[in-house]
Protein backbone atom coordinates (compact mmCIF):
# COMPACT_ATOMS: atom_id res chain seq x y z
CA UNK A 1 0.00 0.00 0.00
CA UNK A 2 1.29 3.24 -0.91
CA UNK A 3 1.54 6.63 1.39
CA UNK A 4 -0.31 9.46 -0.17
CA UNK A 5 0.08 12.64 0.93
CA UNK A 6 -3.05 14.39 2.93
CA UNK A 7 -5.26 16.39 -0.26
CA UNK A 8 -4.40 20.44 0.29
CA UNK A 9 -7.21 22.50 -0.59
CA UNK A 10 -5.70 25.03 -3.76
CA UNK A 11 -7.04 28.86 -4.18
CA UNK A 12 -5.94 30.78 -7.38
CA UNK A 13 -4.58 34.20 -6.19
CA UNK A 14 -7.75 36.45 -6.27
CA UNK A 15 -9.81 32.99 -6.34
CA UNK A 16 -12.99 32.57 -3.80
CA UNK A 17 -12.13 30.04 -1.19
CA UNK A 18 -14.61 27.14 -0.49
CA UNK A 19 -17.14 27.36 1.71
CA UNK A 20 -16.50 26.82 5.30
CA UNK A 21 -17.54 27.05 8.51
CA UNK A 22 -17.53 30.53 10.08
CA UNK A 23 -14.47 31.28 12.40
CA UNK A 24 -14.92 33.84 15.26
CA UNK A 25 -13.25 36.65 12.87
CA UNK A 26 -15.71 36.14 10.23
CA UNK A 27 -18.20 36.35 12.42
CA UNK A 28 -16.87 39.71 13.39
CA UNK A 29 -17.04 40.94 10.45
CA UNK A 30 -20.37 39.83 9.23
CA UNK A 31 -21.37 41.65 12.70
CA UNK A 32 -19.83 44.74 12.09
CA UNK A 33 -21.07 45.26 8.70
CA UNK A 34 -24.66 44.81 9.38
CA UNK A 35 -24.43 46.85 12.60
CA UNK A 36 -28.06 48.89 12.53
CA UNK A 37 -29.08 47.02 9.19
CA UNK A 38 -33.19 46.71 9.92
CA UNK A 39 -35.56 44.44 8.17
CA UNK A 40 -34.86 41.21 7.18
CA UNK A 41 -32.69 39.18 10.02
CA UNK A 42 -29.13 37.27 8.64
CA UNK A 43 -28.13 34.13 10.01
CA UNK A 44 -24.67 33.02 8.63
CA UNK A 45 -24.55 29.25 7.97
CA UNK A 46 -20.79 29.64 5.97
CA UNK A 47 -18.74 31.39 4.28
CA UNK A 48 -16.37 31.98 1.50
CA UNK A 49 -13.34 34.42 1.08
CA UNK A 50 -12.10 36.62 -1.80
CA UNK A 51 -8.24 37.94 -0.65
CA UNK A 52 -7.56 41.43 -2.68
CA UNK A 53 -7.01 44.69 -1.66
CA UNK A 54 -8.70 44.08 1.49
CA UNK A 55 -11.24 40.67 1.93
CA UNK A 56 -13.86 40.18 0.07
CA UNK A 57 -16.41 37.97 1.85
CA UNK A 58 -19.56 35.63 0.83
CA UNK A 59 -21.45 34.56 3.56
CA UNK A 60 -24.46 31.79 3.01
CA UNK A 61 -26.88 32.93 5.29
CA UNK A 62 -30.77 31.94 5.98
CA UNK A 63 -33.04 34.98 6.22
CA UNK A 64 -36.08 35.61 7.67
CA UNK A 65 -38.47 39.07 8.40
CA UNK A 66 -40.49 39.08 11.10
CA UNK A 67 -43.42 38.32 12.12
CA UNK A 68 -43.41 35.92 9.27
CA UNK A 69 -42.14 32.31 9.60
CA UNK A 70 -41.07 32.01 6.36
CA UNK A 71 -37.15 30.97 6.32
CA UNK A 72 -34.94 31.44 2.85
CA UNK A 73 -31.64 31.24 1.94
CA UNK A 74 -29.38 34.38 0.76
CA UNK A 75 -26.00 35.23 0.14
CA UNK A 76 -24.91 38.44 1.93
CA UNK A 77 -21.45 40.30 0.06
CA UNK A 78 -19.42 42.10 2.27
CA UNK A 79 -16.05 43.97 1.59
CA UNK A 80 -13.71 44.47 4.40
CA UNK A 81 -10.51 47.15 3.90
CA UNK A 82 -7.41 47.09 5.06
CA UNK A 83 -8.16 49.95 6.88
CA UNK A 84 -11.86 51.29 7.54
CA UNK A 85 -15.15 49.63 8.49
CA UNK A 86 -17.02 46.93 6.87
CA UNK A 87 -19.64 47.08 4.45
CA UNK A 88 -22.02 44.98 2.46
CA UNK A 89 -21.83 45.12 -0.99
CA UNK A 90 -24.79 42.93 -2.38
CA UNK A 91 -27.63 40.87 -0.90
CA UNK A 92 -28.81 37.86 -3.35
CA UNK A 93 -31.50 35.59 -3.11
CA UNK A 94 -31.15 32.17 -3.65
């Protein structure tokens, strides 16, 4: 039987990372970027990561608005900067 080496996960420079489970950094910044956002309620699930001038992030979320019961599934965009706060860049159904 041969040794194999452990499969490495590969990212292109400026490629989106896989989908992953959210560390407490991601979660951060998901936080800080919908700080005082009203309306529909974001639950992240996972995310993925864009490295360029700053991080781009997607995060798989399910949404809800209340007082509705009704549960769907969106991905919120959010682009952090070196230096600044935050923001969200796109909200997409899915």
């Amino acid at each position: 039987m041969l040794n194999q080496a452990p499969v490495q996960e590969t990212t292109l420079v400026g490629g989106w990372s896989a989908f992953h489970a959210l560390t407490p950094q991601d979660q951060e910044i998901f936080n800080q970027a919908l700080k005082g956002f009203v309306g529909v309620s974001y639950t992240p699930t996972a995310v993925s990561t864009q490295i360029v001038a700053g991080t781009n992030y997607r995060y798989k979320c399910n949404a809800s608005m209340a007082p509705s019961e009704v549960i769907w599934e969106a991905i919120v965009e959010i682009y952090a900067p070196l230096e600044g706060q935050p923001h969200i860049t796109g909200i997409v159904r899915i």
